[in-house]
C-alpha atoms as a PDB file:
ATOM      1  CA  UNK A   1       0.000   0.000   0.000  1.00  0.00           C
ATOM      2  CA  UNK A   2       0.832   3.740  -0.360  1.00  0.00           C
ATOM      3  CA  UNK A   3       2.689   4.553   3.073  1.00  0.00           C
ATOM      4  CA  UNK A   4       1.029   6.876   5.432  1.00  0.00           C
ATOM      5  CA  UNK A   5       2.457  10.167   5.283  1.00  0.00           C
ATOM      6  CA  UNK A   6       2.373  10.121   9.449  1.00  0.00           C
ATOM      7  CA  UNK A   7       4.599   7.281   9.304  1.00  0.00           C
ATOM      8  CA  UNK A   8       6.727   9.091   7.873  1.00  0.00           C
ATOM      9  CA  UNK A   9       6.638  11.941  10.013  1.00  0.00           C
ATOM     10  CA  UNK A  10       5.295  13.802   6.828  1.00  0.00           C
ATOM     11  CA  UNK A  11       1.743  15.635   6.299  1.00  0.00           C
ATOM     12  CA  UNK A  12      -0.729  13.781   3.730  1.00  0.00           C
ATOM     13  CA  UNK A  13      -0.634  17.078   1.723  1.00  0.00           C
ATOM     14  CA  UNK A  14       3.053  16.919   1.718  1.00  0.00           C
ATOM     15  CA  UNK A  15       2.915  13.170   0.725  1.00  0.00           C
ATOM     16  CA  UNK A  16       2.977  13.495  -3.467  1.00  0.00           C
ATOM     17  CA  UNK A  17       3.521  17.206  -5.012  1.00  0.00           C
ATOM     18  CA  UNK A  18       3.640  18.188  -8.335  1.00  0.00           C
ATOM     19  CA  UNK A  19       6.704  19.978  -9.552  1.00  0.00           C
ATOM     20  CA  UNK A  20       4.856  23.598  -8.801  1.00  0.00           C
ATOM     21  CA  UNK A  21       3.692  21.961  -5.583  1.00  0.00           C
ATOM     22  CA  UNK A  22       0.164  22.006  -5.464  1.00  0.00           C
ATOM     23  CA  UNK A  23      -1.723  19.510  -3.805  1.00  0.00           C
ATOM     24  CA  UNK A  24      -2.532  15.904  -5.538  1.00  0.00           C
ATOM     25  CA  UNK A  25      -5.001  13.074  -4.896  1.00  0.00           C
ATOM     26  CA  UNK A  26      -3.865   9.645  -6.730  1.00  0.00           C
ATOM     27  CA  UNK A  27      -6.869   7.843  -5.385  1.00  0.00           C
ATOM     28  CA  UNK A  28      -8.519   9.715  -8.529  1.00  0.00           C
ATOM     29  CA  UNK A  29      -6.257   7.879 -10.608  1.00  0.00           C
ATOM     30  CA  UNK A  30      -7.119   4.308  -9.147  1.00  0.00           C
ATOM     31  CA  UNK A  31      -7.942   2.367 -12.674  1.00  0.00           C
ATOM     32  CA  UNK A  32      -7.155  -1.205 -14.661  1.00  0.00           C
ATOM     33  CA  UNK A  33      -3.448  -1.673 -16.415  1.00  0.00           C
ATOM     34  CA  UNK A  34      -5.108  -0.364 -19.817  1.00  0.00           C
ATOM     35  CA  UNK A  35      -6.385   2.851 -18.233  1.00  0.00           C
ATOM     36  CA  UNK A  36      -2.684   3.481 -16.550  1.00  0.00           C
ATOM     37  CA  UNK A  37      -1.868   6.198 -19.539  1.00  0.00           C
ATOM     38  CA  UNK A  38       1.336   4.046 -19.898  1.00  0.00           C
ATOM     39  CA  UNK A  39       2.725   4.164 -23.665  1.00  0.00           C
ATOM     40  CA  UNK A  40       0.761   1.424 -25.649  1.00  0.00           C
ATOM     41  CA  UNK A  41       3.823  -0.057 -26.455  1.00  0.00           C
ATOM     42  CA  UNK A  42       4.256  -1.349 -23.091  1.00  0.00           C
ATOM     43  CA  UNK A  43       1.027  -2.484 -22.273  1.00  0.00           C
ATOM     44  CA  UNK A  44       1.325  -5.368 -25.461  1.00  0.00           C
ATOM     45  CA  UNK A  45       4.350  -6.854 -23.466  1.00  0.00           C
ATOM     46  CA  UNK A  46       3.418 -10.365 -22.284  1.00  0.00           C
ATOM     47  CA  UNK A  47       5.227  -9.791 -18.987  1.00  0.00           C
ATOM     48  CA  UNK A  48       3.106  -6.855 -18.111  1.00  0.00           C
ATOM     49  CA  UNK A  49       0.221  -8.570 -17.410  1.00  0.00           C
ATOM     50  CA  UNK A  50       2.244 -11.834 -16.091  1.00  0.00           C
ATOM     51  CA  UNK A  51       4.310  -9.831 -13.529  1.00  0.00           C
ATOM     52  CA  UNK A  52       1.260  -8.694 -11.722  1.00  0.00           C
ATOM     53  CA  UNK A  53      -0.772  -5.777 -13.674  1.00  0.00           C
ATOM     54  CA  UNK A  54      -3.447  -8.397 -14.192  1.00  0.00           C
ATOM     55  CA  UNK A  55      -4.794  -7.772 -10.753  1.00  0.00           C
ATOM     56  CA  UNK A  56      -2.493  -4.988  -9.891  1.00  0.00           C
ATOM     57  CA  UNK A  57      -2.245  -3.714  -6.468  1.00  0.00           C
ATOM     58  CA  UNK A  58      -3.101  -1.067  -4.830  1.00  0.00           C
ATOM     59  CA  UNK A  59       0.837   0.441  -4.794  1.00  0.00           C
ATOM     60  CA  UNK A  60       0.867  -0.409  -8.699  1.00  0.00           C
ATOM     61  CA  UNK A  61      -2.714   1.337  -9.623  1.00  0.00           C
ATOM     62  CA  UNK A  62      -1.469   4.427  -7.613  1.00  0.00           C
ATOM     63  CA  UNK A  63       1.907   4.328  -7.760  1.00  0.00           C
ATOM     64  CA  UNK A  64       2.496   3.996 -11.504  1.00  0.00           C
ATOM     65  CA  UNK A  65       0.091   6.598 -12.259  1.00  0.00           C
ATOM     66  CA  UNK A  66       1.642   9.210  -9.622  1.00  0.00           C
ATOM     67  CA  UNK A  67       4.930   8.405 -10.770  1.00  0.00           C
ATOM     68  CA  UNK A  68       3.776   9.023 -14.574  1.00  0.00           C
ATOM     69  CA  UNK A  69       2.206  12.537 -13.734  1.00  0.00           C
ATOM     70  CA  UNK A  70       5.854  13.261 -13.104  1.00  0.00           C
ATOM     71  CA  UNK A  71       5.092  13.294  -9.483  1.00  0.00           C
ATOM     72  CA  UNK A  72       7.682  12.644  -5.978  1.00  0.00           C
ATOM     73  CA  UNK A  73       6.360   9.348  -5.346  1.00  0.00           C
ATOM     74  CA  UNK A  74       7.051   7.900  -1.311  1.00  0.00           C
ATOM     75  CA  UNK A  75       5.488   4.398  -1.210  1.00  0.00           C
ATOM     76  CA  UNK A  76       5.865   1.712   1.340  1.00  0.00           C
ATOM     77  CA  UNK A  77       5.172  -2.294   0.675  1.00  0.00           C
ATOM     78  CA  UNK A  78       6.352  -5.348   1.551  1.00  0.00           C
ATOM     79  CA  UNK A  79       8.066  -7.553  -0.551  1.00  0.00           C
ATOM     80  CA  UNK A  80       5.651  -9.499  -3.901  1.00  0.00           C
ATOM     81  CA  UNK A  81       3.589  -5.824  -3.488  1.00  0.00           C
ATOM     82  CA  UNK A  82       4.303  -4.759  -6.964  1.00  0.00           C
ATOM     83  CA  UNK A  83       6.921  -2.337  -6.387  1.00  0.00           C
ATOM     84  CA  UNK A  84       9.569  -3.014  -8.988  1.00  0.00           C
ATOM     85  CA  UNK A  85       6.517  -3.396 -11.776  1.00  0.00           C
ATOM     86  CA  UNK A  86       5.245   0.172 -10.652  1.00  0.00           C
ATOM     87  CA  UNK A  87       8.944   1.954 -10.668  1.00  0.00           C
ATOM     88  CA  UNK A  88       9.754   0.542 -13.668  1.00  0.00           C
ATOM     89  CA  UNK A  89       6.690   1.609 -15.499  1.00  0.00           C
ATOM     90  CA  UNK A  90       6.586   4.935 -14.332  1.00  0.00           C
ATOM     91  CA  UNK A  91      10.265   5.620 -15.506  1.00  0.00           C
ATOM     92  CA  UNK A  92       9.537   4.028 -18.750  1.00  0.00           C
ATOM     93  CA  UNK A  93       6.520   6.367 -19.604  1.00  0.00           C
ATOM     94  CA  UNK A  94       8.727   9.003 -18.987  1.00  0.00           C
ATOM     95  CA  UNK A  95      11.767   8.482 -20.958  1.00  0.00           C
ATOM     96  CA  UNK A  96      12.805  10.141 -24.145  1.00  0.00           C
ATOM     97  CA  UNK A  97      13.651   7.516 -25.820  1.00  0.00           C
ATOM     98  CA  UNK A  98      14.911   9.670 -29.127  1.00  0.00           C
ATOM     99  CA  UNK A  99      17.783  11.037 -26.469  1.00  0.00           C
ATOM    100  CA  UNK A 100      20.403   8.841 -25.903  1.00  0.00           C
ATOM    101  CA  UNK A 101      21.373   9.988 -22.460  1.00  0.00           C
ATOM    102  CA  UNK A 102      21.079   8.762 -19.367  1.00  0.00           C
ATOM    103  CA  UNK A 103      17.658   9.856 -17.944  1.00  0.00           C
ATOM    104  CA  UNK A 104      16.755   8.081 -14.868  1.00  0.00           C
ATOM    105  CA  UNK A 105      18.932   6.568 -12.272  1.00  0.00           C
ATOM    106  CA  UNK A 106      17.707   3.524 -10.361  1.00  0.00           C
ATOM    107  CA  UNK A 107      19.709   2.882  -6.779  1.00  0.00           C
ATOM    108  CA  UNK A 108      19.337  -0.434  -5.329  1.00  0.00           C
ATOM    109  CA  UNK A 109      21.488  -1.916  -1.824  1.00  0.00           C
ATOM    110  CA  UNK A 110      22.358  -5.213  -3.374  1.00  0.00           C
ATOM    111  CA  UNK A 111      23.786  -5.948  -7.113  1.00  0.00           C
ATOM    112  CA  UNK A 112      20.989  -9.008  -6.732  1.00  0.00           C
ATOM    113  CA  UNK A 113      18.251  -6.193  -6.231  1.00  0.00           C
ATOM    114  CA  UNK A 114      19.974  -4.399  -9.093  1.00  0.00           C
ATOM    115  CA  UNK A 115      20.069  -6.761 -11.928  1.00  0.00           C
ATOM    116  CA  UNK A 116      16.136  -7.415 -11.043  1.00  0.00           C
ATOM    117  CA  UNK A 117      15.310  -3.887 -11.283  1.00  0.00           C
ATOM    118  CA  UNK A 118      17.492  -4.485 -15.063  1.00  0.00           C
ATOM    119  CA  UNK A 119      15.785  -7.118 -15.854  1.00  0.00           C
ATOM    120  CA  UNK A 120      12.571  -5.333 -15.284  1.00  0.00           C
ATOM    121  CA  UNK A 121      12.928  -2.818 -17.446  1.00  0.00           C
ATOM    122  CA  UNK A 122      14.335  -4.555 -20.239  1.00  0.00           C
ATOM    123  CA  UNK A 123      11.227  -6.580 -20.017  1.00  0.00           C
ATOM    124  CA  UNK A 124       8.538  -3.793 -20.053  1.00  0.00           C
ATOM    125  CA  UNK A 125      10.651  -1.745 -22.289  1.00  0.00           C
ATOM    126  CA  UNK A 126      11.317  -4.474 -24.986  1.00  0.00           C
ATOM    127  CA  UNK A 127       9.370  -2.808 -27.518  1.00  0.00           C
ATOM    128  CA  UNK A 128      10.472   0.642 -26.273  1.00  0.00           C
ATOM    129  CA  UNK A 129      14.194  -0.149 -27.336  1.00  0.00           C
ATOM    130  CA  UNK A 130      15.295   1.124 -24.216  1.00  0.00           C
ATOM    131  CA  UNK A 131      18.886   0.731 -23.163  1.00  0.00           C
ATOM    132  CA  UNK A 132      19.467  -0.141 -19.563  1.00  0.00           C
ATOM    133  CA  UNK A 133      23.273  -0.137 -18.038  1.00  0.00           C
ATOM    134  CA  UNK A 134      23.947  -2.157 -14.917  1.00  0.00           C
ATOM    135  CA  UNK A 135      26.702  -0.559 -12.242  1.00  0.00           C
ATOM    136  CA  UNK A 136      26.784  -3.840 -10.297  1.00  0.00           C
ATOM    137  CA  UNK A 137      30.709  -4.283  -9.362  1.00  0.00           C
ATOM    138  CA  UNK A 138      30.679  -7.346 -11.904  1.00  0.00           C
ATOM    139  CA  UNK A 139      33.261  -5.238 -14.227  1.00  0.00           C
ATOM    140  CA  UNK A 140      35.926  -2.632 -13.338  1.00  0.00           C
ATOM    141  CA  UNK A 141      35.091   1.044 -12.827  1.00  0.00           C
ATOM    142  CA  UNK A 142      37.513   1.703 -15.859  1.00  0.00           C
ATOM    143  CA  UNK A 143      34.820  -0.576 -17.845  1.00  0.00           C
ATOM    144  CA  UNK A 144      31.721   0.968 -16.598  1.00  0.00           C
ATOM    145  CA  UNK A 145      33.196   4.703 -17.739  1.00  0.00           C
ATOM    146  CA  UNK A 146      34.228   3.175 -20.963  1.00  0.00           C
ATOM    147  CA  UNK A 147      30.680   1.233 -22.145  1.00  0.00           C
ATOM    148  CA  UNK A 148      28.720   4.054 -20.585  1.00  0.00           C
ATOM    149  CA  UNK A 149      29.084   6.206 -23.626  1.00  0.00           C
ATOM    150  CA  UNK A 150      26.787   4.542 -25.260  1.00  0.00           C
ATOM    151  CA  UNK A 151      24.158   6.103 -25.133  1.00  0.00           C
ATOM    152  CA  UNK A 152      21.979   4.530 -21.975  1.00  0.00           C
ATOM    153  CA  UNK A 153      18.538   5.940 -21.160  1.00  0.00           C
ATOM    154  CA  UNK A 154      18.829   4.426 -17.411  1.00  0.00           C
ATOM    155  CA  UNK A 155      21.533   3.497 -15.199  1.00  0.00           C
ATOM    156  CA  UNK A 156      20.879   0.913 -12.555  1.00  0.00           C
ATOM    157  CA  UNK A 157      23.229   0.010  -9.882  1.00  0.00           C
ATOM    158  CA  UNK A 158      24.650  -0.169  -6.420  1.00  0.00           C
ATOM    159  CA  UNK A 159      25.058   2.629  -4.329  1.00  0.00           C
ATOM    160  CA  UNK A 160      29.091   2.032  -4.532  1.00  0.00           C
ATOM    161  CA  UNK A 161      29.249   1.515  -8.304  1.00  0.00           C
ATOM    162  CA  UNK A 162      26.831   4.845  -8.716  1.00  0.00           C
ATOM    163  CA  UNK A 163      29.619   7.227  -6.833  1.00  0.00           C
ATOM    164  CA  UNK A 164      31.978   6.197  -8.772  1.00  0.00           C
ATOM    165  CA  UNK A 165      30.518   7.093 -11.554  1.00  0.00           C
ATOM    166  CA  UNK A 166      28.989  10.159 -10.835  1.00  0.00           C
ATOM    167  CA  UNK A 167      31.230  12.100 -12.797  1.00  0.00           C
ATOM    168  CA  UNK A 168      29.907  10.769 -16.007  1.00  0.00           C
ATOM    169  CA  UNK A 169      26.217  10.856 -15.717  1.00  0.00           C
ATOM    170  CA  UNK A 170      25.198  13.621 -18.016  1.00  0.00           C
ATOM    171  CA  UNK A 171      22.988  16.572 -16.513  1.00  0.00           C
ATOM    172  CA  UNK A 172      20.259  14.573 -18.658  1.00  0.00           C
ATOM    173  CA  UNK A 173      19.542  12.719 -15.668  1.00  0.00           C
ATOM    174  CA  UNK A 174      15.687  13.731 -14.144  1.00  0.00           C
ATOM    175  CA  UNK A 175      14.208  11.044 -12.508  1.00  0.00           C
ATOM    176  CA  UNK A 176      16.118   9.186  -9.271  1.00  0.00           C
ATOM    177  CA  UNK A 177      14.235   5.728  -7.915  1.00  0.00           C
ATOM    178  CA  UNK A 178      15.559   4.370  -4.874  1.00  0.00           C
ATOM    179  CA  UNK A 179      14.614   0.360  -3.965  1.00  0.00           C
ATOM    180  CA  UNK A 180      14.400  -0.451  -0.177  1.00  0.00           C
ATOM    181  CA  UNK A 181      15.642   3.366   0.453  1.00  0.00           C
ATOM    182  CA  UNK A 182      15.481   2.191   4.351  1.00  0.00           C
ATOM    183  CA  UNK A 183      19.021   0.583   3.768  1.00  0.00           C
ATOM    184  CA  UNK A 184      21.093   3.003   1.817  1.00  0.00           C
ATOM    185  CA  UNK A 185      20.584   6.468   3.725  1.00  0.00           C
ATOM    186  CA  UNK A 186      23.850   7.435   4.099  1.00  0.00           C
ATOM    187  CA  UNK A 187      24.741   6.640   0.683  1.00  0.00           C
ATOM    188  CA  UNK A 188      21.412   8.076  -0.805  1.00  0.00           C
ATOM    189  CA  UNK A 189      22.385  11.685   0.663  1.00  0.00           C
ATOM    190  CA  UNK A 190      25.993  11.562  -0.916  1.00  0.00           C
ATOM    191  CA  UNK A 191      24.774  10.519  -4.383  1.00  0.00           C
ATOM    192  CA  UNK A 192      21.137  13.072  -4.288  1.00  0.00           C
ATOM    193  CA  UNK A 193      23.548  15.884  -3.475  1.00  0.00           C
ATOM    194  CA  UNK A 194      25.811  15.725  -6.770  1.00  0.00           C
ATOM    195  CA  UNK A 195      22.165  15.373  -9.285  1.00  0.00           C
ATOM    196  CA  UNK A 196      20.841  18.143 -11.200  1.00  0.00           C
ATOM    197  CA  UNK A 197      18.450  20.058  -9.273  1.00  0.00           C
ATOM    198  CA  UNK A 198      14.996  20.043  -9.516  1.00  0.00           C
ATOM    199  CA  UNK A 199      14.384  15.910 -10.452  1.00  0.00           C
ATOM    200  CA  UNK A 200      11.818  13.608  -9.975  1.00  0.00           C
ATOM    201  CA  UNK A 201      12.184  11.119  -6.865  1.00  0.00           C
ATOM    202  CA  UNK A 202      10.746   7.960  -6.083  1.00  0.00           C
ATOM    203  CA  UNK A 203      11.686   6.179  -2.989  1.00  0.00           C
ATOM    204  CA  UNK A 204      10.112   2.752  -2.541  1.00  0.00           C
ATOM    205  CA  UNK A 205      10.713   1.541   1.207  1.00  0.00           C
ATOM    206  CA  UNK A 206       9.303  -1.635   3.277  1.00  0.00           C
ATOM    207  CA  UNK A 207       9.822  -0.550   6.516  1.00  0.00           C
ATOM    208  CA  UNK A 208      10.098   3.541   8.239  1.00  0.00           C
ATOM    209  CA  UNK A 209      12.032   4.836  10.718  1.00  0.00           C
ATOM    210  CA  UNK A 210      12.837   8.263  11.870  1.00  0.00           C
ATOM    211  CA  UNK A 211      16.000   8.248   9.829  1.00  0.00           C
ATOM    212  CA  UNK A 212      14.423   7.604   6.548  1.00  0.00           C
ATOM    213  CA  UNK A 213      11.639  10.174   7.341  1.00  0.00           C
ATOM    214  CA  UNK A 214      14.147  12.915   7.446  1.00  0.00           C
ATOM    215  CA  UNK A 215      16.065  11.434   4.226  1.00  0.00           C
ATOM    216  CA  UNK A 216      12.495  11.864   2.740  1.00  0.00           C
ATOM    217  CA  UNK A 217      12.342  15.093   3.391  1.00  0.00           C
ATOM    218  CA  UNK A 218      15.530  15.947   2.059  1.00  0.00           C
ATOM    219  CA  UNK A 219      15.542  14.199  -1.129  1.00  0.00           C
ATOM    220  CA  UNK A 220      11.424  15.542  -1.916  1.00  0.00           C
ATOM    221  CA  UNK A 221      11.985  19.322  -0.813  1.00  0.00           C
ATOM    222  CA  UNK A 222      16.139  20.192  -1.136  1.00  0.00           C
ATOM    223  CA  UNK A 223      15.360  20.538  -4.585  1.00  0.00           C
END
């Protein structure tokens, strides 16, 4: 389910703003996978409806959609909710997929986590053509920098691998996903900080504590 915004220590109106900040209700938005305003393209992948959007729950019907209004998107679930379906829709819908630069960056703790999130996308985005780098540890740094300029639209990886490549990702860069944010804070804060300003965030959590609720607010309003 969506998280409570008092969980978090946050007010509901504080809980998804649009980019001017005015106030948004996704329940509005609650619909079936074909009324989700995702690009067509998608929706004709077998694994869409096989990887839950069948029956989609309620973090996918509200999620996605949030997400795709170009929304700051806090949800909370535990794990088999939907989560990695609904973050990797709502970055696919808003690629440009005529840009080859890298457009989204996906953090996730472990490289396991990681290559799911990959996989994911590369799924949903078959007929998109979208091109989806992995910064996983499994080759050098030296590697990474070198196949990087190739044009990626998202870059998925490790909070490690990420830093050390900070210094190529392109100012392009306008949407930032965190999986299981409640384990990375630290690291979060030190790769947030050196982003373009004024970018999309979606942190996807399946616990709270205080520490993540002021990461939350840091990473939704330092902007």
């Amino acid at each position: 389910m969506l998280a409570p915004a008092s969980r978090f220590g946050l007010r509901s109106s504080d809980m998804r703003t649009a980019a001017d900040r005015t106030q948004f209700d996704s329940h509005q938005y609650d619909a079936k996978p074909d009324e989700l305003y995702l690009r067509t393209l998608i929706c004709h992948v077998s694994l869409f409806t096989t990887s839950g959007f069948k029956n989609p729950s309620a973090i996918q019907q509200r999620g996605t959609v949030s997400f795709c209004k170009g929304l700051d998107v806090i949800q909370q679930a535990q794990a088999g909710a939907g989560m990695t379906v609904a973050l990797c829709s709502g970055i696919l819908q808003w690629l440009v997929y005529s840009l080859h630069e890298c457009q989204a960056l996906v953090l996730s703790p472990t490289r396991k986590g990681a290559q799911k999130i990959e996989k994911m996308l590369r799924a949903l985005g078959c007929y998109l053509v979208v091109k989806v780098y992995a910064a996983t540890g499994v080759t050098s740094v030296c590697e990474d920098q070198q196949d990087f300029s190739n044009g990626f639209h998202v870059t998925v990886g490790t909070p490690g691998c990420i830093l050390d490549m900070l210094l190529l990702l392109p100012s392009f860069i306008r949407m930032f996903a965190l999986g299981h944010a409640d384990v990375m804070l630290d690291q979060v804060i030190d790769i947030f900080k050196r982003l373009p300003s004024r970018i999309q965030v979606g942190p996807f959590s399946a616990t709270t504590n205080v520490a993540l609720s002021s990461l939350l607010q840091f990473i939704t309003y330092e902007k």
